[in-house]
N, C-alpha and C. Protein backbone atom coordinates (compact mmCIF):
# COMPACT_ATOMS: atom_id res chain seq x y z
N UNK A 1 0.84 -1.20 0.00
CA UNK A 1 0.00 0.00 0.00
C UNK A 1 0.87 1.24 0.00
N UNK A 2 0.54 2.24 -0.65
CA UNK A 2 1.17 3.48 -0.86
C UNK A 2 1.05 4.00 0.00
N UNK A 3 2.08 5.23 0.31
CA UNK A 3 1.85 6.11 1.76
C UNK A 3 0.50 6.89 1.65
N UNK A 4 0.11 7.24 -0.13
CA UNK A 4 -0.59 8.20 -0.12
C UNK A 4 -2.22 7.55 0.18
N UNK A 5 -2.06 6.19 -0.02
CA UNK A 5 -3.35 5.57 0.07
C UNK A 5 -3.10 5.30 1.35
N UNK A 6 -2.54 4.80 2.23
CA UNK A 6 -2.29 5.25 3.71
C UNK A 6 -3.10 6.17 4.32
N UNK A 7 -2.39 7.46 3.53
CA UNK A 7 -2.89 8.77 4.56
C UNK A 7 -4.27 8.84 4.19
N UNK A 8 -5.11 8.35 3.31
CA UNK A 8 -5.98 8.56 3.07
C UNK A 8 -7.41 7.42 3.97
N UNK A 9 -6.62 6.77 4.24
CA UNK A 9 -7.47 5.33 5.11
C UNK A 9 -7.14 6.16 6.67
N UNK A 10 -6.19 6.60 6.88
CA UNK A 10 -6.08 7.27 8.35
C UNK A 10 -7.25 8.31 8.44
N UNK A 11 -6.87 8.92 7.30
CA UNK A 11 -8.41 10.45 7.43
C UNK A 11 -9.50 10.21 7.62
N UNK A 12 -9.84 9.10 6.84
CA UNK A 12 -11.11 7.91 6.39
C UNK A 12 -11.50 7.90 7.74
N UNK A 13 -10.77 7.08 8.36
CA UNK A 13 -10.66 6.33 10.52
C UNK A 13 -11.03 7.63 10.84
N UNK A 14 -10.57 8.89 10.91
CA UNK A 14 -11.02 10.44 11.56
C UNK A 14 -12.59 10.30 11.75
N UNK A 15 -12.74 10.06 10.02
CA UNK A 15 -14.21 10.82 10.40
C UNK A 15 -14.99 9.86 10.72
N UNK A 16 -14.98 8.50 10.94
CA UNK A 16 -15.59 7.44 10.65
C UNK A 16 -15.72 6.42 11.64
N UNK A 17 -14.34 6.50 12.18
CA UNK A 17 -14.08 4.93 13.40
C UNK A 17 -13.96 5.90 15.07
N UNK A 18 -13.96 6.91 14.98
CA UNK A 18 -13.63 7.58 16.68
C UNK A 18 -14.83 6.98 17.39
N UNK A 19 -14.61 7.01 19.10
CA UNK A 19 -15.53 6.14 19.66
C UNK A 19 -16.51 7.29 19.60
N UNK A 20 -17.76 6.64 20.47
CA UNK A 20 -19.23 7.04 20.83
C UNK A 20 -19.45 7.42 19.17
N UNK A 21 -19.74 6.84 18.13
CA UNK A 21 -20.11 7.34 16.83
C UNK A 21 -21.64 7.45 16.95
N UNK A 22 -22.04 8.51 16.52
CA UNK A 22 -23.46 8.83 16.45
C UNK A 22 -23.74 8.04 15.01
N UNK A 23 -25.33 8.20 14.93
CA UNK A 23 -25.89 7.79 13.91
C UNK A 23 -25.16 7.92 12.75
N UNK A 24 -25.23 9.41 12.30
CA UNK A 24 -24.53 9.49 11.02
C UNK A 24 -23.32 8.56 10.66
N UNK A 25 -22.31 8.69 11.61
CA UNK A 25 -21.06 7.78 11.63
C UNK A 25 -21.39 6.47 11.43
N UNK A 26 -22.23 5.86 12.00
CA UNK A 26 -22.92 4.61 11.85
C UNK A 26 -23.26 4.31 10.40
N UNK A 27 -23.91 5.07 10.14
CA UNK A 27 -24.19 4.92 8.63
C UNK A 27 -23.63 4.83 7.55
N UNK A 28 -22.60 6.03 7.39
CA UNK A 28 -21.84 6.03 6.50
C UNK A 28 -20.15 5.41 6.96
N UNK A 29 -20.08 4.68 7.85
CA UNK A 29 -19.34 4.53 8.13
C UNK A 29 -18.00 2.87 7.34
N UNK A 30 -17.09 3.42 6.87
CA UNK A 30 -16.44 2.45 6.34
C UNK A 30 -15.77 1.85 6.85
N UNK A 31 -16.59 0.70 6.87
CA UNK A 31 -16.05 -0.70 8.38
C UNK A 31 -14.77 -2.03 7.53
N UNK A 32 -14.46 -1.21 6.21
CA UNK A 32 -12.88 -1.89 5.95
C UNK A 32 -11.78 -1.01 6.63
N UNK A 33 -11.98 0.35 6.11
CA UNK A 33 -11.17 1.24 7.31
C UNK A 33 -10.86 0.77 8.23
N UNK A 34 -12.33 1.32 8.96
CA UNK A 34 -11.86 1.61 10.30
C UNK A 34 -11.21 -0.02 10.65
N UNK A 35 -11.48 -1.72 10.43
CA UNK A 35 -11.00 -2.54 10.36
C UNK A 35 -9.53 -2.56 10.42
N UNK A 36 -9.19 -1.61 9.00
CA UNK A 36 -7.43 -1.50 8.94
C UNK A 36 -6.65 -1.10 9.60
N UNK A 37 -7.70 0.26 9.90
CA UNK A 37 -6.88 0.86 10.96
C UNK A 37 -6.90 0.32 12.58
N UNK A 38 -7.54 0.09 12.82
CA UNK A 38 -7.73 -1.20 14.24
C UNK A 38 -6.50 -2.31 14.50
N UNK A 39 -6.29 -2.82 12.99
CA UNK A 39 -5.58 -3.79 12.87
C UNK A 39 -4.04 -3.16 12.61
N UNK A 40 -3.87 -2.10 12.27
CA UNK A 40 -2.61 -1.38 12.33
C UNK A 40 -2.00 -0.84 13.46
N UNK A 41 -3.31 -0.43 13.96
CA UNK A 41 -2.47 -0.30 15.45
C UNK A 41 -3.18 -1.04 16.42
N UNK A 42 -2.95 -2.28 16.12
CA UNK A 42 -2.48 -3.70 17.36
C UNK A 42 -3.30 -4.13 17.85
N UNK A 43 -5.18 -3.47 17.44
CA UNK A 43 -6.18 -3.70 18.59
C UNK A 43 -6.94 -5.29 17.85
N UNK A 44 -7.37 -5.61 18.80
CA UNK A 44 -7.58 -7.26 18.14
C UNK A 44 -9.53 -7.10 17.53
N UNK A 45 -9.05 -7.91 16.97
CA UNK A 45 -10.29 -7.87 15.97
C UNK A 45 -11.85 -7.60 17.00
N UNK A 46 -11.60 -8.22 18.09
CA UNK A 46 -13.04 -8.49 18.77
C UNK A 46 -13.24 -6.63 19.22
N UNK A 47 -12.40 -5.98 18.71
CA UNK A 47 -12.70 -4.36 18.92
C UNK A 47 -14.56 -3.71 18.40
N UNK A 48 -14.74 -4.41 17.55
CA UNK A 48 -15.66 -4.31 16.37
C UNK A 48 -16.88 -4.31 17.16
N UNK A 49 -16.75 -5.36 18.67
CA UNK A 49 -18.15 -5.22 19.59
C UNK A 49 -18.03 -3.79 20.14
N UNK A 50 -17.36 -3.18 20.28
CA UNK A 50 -17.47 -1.44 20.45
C UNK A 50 -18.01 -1.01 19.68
N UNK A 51 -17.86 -1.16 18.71
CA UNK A 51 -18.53 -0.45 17.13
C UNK A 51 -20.10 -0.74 17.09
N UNK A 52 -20.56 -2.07 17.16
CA UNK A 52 -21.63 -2.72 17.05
C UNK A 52 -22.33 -2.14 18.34
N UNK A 53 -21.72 -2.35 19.84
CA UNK A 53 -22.81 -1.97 20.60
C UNK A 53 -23.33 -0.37 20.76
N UNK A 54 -21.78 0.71 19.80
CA UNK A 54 -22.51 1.93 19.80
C UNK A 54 -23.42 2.49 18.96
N UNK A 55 -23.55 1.37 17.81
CA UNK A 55 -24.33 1.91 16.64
C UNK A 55 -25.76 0.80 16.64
N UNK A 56 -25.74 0.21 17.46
CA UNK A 56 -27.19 -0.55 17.81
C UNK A 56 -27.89 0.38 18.54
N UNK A 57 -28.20 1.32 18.83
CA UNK A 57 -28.59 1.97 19.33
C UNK A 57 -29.54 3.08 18.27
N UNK A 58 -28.75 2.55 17.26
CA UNK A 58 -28.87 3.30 16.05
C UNK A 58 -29.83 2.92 14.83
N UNK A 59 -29.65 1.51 15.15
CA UNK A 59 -29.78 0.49 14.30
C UNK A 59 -29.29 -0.14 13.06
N UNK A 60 -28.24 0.12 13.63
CA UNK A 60 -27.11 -0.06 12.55
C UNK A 60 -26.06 -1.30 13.04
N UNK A 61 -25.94 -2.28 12.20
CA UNK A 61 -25.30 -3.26 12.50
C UNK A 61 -23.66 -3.44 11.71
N UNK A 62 -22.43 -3.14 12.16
CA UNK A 62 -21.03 -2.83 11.63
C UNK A 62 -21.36 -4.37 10.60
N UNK A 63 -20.57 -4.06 9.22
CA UNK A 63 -20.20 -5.48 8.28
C UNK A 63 -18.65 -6.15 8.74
N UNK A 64 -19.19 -6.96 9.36
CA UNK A 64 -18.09 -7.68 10.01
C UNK A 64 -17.23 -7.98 8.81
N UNK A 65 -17.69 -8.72 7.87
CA UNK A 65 -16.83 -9.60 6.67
C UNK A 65 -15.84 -8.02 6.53
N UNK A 66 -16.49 -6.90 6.07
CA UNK A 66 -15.57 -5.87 5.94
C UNK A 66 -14.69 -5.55 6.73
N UNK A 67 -15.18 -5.11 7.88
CA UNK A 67 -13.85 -5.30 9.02
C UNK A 67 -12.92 -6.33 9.12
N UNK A 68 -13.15 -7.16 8.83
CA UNK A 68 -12.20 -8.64 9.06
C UNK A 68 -11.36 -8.51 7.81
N UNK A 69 -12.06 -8.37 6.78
CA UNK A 69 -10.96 -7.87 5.49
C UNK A 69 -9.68 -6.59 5.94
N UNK A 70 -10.69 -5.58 6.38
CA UNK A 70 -9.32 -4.40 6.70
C UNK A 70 -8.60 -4.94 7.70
N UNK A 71 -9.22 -5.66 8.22
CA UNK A 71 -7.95 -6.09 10.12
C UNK A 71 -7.09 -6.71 9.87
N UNK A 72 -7.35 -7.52 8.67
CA UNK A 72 -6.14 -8.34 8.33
C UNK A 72 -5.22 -7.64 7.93
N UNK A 73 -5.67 -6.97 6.68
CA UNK A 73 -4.92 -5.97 6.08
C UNK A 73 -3.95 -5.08 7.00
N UNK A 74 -4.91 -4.72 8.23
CA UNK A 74 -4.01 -3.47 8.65
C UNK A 74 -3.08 -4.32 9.71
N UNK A 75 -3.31 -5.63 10.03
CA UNK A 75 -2.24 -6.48 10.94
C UNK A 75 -1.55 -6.94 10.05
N UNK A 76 -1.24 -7.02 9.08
CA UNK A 76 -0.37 -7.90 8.02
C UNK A 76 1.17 -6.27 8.33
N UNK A 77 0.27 -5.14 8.24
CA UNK A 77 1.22 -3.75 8.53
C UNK A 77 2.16 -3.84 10.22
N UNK A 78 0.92 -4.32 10.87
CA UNK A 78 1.69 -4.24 12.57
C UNK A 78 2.52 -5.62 12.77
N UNK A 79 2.14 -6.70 12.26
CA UNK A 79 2.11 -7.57 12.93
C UNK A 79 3.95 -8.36 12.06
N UNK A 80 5.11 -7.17 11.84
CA UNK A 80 5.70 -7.63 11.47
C UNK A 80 7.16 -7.55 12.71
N UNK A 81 8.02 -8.93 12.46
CA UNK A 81 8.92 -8.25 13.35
C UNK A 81 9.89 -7.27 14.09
N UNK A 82 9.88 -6.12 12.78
CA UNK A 82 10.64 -5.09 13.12
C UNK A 82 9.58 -4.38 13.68
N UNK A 83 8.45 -4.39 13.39
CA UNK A 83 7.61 -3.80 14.40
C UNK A 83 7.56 -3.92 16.05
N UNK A 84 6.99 -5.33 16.12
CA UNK A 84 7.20 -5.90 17.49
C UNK A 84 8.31 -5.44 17.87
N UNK A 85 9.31 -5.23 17.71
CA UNK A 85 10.54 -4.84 18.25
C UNK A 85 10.29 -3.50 18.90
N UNK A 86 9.82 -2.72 17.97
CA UNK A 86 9.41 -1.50 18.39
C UNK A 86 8.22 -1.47 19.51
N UNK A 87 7.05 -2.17 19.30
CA UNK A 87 6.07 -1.67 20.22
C UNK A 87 6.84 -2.30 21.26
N UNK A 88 7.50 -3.64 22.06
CA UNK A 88 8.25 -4.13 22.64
C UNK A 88 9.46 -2.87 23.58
N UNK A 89 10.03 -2.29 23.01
CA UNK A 89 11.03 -1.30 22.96
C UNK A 89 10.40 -0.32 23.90
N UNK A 90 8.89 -0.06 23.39
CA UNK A 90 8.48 1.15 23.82
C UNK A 90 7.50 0.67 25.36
N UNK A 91 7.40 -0.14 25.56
CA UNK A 91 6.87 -0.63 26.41
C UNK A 91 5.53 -1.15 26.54
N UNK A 92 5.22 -1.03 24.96
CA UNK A 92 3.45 -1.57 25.25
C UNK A 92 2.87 -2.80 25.04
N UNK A 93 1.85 -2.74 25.30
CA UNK A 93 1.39 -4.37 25.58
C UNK A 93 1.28 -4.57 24.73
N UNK A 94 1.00 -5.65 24.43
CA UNK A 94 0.44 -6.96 23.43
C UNK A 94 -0.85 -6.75 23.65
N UNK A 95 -1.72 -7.17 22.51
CA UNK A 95 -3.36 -7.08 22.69
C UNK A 95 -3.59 -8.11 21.88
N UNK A 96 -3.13 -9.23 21.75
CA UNK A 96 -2.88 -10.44 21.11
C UNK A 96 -3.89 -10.62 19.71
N UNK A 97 -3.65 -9.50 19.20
CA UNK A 97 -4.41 -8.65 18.12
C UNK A 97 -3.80 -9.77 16.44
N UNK A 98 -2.90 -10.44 16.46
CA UNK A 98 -1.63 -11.03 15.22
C UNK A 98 -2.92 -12.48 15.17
N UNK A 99 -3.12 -12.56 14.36
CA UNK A 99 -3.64 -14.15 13.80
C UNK A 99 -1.94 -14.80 14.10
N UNK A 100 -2.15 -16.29 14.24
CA UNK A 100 -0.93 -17.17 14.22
C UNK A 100 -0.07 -16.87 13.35
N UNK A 101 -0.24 -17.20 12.19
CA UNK A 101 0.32 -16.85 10.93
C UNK A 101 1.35 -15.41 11.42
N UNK A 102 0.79 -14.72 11.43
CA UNK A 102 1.25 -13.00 11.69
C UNK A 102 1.85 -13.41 12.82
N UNK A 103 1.60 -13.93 13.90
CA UNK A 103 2.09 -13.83 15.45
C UNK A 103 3.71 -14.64 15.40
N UNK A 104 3.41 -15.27 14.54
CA UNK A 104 4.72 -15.97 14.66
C UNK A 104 5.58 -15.28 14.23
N UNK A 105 5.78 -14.09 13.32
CA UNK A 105 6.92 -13.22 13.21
C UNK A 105 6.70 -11.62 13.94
N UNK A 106 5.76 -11.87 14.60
CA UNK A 106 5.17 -10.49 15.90
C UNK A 106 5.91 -10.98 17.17
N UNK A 107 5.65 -11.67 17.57
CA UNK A 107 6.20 -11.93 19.01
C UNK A 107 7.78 -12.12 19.38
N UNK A 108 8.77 -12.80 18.47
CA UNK A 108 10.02 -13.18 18.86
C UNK A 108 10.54 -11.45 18.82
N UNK A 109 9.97 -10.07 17.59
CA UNK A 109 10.46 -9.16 17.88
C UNK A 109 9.67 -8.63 19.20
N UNK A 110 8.71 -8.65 19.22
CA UNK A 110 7.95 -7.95 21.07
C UNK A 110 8.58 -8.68 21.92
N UNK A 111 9.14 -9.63 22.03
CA UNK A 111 10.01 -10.32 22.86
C UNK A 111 11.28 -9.57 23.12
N UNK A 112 12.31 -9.26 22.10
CA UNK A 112 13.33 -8.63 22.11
C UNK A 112 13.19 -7.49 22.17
N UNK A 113 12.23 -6.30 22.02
CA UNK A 113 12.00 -5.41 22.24
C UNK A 113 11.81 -4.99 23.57
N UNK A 114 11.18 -5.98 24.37
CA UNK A 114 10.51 -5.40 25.71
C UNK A 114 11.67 -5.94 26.61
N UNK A 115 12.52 -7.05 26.15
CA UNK A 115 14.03 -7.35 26.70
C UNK A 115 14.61 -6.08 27.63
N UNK A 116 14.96 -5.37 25.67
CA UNK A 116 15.47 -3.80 26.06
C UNK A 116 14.44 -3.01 27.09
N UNK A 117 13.31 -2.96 27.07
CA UNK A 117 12.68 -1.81 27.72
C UNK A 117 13.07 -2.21 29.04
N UNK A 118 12.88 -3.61 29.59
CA UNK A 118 13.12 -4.04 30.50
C UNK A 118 14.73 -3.59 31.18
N UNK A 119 15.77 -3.66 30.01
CA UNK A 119 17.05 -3.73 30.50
C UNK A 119 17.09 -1.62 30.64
N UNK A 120 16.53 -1.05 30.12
CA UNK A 120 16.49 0.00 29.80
C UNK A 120 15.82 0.81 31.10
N UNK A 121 14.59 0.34 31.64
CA UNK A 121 14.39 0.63 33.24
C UNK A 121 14.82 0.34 34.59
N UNK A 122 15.99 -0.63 34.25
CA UNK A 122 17.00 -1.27 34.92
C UNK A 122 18.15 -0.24 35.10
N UNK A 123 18.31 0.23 33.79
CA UNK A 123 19.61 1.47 33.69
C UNK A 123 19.15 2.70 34.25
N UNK A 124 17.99 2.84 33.73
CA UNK A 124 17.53 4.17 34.18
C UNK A 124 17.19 4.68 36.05
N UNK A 125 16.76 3.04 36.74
CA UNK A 125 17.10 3.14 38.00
C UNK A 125 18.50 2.93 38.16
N UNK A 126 19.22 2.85 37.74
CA UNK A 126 20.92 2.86 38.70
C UNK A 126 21.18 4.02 38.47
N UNK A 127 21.04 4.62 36.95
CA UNK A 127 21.55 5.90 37.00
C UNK A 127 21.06 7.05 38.17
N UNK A 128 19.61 6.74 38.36
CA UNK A 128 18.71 7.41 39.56
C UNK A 128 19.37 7.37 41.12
N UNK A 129 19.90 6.65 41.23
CA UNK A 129 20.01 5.63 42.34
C UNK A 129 21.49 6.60 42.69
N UNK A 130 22.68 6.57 41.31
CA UNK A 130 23.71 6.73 41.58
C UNK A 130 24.08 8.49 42.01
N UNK A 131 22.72 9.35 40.80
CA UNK A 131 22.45 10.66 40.62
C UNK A 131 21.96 11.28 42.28
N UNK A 132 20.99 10.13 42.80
CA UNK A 132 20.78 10.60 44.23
C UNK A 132 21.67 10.59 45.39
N UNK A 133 22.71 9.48 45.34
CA UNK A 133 23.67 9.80 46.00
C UNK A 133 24.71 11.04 46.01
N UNK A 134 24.52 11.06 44.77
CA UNK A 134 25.91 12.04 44.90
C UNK A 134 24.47 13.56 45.50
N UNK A 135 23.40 13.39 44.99
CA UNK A 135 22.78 14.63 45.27
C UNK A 135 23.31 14.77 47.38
N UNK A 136 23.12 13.25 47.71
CA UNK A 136 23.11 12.98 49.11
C UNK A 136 23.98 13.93 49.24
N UNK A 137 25.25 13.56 48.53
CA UNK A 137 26.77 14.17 49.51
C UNK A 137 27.01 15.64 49.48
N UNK A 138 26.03 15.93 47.88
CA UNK A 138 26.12 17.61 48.16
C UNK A 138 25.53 17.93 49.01
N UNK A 139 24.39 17.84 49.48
CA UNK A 139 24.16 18.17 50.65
C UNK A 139 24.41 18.22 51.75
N UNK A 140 25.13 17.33 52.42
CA UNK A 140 25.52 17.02 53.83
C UNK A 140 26.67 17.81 53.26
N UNK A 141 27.24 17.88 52.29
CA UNK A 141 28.81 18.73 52.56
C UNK A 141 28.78 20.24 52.86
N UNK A 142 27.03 20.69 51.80
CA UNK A 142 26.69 22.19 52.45
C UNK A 142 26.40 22.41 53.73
N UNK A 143 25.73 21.04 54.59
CA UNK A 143 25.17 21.19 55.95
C UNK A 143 26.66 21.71 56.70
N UNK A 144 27.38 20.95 56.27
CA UNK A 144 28.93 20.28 57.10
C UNK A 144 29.40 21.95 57.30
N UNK A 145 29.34 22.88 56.38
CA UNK A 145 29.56 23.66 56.25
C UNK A 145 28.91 24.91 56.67
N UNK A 146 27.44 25.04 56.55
CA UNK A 146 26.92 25.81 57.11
C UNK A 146 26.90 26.03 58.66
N UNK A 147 26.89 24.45 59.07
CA UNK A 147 26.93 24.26 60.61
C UNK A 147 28.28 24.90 61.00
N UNK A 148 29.60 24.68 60.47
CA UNK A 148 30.71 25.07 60.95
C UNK A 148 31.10 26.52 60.93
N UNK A 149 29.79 27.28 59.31
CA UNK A 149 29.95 28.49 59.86
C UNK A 149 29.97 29.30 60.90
N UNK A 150 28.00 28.65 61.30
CA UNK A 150 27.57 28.92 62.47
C UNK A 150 28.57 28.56 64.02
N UNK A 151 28.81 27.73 64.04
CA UNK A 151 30.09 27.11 65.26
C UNK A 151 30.92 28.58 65.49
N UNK A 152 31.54 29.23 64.88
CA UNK A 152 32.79 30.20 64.77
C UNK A 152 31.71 31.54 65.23
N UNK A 153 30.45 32.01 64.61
CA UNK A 153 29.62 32.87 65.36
C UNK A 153 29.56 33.45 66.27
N UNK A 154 29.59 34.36 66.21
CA UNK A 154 29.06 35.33 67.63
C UNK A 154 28.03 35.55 68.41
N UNK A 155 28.08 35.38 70.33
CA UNK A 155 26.76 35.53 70.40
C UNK A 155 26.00 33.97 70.89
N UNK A 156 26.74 33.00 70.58
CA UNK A 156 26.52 31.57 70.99
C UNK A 156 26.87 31.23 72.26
N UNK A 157 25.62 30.01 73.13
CA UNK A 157 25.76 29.92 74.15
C UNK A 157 26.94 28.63 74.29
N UNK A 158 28.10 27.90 75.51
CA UNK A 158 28.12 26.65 75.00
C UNK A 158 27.53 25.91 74.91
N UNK A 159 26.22 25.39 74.90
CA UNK A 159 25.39 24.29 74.94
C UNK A 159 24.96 24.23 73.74
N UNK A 160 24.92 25.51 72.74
CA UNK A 160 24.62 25.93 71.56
C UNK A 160 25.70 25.16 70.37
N UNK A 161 27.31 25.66 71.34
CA UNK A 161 28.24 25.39 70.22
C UNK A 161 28.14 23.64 70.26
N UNK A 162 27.96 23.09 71.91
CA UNK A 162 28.19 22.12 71.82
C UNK A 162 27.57 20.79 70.47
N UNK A 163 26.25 21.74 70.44
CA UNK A 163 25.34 20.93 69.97
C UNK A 163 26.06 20.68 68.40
N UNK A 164 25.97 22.17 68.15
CA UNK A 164 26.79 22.41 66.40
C UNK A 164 27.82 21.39 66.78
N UNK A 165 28.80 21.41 67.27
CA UNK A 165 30.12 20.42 66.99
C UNK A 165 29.28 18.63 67.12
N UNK A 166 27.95 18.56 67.94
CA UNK A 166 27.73 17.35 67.63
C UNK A 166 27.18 16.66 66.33
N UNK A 167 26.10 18.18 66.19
CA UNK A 167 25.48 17.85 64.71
C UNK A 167 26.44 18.17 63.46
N UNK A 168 27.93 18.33 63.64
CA UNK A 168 28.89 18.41 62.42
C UNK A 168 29.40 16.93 62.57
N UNK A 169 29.18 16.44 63.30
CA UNK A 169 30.11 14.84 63.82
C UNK A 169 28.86 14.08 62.96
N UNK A 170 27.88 14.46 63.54
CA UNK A 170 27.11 13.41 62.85
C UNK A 170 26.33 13.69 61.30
N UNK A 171 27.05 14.60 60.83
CA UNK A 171 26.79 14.74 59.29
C UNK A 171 28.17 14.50 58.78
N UNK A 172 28.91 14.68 59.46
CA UNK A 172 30.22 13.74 58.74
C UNK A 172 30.20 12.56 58.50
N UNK A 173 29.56 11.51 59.85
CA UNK A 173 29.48 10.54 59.86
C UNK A 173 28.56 9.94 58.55
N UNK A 174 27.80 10.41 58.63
CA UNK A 174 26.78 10.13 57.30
C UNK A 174 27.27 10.44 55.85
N UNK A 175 28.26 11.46 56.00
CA UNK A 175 28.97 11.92 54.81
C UNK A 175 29.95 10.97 54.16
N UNK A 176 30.71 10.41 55.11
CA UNK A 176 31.47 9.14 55.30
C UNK A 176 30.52 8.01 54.35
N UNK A 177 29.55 7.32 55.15
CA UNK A 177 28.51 6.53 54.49
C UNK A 177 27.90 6.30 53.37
N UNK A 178 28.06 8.05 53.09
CA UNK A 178 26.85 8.10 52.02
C UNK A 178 28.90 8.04 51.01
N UNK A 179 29.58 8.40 51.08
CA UNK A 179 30.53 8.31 49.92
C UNK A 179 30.94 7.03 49.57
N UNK A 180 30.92 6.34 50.79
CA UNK A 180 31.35 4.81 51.06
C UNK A 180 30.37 3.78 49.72
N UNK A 181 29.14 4.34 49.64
CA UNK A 181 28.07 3.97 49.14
C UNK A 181 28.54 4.19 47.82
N UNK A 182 29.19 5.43 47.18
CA UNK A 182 28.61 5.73 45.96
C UNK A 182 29.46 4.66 44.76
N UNK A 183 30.48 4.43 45.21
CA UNK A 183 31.42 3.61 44.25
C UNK A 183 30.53 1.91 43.39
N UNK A 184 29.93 1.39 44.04
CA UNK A 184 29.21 0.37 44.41
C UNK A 184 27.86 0.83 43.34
N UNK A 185 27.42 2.01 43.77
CA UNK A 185 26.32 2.06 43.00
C UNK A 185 26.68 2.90 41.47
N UNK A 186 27.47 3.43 41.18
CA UNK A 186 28.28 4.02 40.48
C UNK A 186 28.49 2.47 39.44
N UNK A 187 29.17 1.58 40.01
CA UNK A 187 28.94 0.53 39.47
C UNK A 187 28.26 -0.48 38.78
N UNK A 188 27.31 -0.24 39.63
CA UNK A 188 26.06 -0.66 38.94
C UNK A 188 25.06 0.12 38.11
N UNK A 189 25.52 0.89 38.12
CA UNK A 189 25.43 1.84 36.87
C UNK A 189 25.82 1.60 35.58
N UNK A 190 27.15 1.22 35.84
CA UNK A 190 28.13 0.90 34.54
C UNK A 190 27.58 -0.43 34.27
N UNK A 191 27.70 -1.02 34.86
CA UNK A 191 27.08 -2.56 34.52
C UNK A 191 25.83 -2.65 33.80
N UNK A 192 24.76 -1.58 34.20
CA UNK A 192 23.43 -1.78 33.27
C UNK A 192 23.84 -1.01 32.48
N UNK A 193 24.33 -0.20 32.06
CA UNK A 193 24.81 0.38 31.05
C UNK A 193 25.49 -0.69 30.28
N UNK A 194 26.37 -1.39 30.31
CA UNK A 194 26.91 -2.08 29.41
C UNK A 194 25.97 -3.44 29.12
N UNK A 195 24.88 -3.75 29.96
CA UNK A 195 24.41 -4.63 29.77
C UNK A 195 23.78 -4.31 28.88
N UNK A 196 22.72 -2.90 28.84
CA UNK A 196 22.06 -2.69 27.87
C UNK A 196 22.20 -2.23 26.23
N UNK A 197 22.97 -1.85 26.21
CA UNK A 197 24.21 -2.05 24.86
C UNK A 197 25.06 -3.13 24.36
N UNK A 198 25.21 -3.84 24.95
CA UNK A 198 25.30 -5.26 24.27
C UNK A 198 23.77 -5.92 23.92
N UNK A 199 22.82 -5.92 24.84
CA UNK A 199 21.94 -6.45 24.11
C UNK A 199 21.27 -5.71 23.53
N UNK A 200 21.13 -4.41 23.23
CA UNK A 200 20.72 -3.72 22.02
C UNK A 200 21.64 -4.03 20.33
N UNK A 201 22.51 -3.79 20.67
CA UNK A 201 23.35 -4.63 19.11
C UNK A 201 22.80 -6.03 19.37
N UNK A 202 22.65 -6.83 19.80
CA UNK A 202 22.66 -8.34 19.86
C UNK A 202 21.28 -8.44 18.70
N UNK A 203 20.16 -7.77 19.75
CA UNK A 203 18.87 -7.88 19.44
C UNK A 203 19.02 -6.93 18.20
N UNK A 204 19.14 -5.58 17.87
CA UNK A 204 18.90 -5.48 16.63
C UNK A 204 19.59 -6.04 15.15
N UNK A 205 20.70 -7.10 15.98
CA UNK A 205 21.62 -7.67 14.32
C UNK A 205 20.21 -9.35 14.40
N UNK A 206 19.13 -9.17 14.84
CA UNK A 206 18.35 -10.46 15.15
C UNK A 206 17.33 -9.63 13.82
N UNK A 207 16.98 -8.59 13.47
CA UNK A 207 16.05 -7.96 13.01
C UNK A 207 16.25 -8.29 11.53
C-alpha cells in the first residue's frame, strides 16, 4: 500500500471509526477502514463489539466480513517483526491482536524489544540511584559547612556550640557513608549500562 493511500485510510478512521459514533457515523461509516486501521495499530479484531454496541442503538449493525478484510490488512502492517521490536522497545502491551500466521513473526520481535525496555528501566534506576547519592553528599557537605559556619559565630551559648560540633560529627558521619556507598552504585550503573548495549546490538543484528 502506498503512503498516499495510507494517509488517506487514516483520514477515512477520523471521520468514521472515533468512539461514541453517532448515527450518522454509523451509517456512513467504512467498516474496511476503520477494520485497517484497528488492525494497524495492534487492537484485536473483537474491537468491532465497540462499534456494534454503539451503533445498535442506532440500528445499525457494523459489516463484520468488511472489518475482518481491513484487520487483516491493517495487521499484516503491525504484525511484522521489526515492528514488534518496536512496540516491545516502547513498552506496550500486546493485545494479542496477530492471527498465528502474523504472530509468529510479531512476538520473537515484542520479545526482544521489551528485553530492552526491560534492561532500559533497569539502567535508568541505577543511573537514579547513583544521581541521588551524589545529590546525598552535596548536601551534607553544604550542611557540614553551614553548621561550621555557624560554630565560629558570635553571640553563641556553650550548649549551643556544643550541639553544632555534635550535629557536624554526625553529618560527617553520614557523609562518610553516604561516599562509602557511591562507588558500588556508580557501578552498577556501569554494569546496566553495558548490559544494555550489548543487548541492544545483539537484538537489533536479530532484526
Amino acid at each position: 500500500m502506498t503512503d498516499s493511500k495510507w494517509l488517506v485510510l487514516l483520514t477515512a478512521l477520523l471521520m468514521t471509526g472515533c468512539a461514541g459514533m453517532d448515527k450518522s457515523q454509523c451509517l456512513t461509516a467504512d467498516w474496511r477502514t476503520i477494520g485497517f486501521e484497528d488492525g494497524a495499530n495492534g487492537k484485536p479484531e473483537t474491537a468491532i463489539a465497540t462499534y456494534r454496541q454503539e451503533c445498535a442503538d442506532h440500528g445499525v449493525t457494523p459489516e463484520l466480513n468488511a472489518y475482518r478484510l481491513g484487520h487483516r490488512a491493517g495487521s499484516e502492517r503491525f504484525c511484522t517483526r521489526v515492528n514488534g521490536f518496536n512496540v516491545g522497545k516502547r513498552g506496550a502491551s500486546y493485545q494479542n491482536s496477530c492471527m498465528p500466521d502474523l504472530e509468529a513473526d510479531f512476538l520473537p520481535g515484542y520479545r526482544d524489544g521489551k528485553t530492552l525496555y526491560d534492561l532500559q528501566r533497569g539502567l535508568n534506576s541505577a543511573r537514579s540511584a547513583a544521581e541521588k547519592q551524589h545529590r546525598l553528599i552535596s548536601a551534607l557537605e553544604q550542611d557540614i559547612v553551614s553548621n561550621t559556619e555557624l560554630l565560629v559565630a558570635d553571640g553563641l551559648s556553650r550548649e549551643e556550640r556544643v550541639q553544632l560540633l555534635y550535629d557536624i560529627e554526625m553529618l560527617k558521619s553520614e557523609l562518610d557513608h553516604a561516599i562509602n556507598l557511591l562507588p558500588a552504585l556508580e557501578h552498577d550503573a556501569h554494569l546496566a549500562e553495558q548490559a544494555y548495549i550489548k543487548a541492544e546490538q545483539r537484538l537489533r543484528d536479530h532484526l
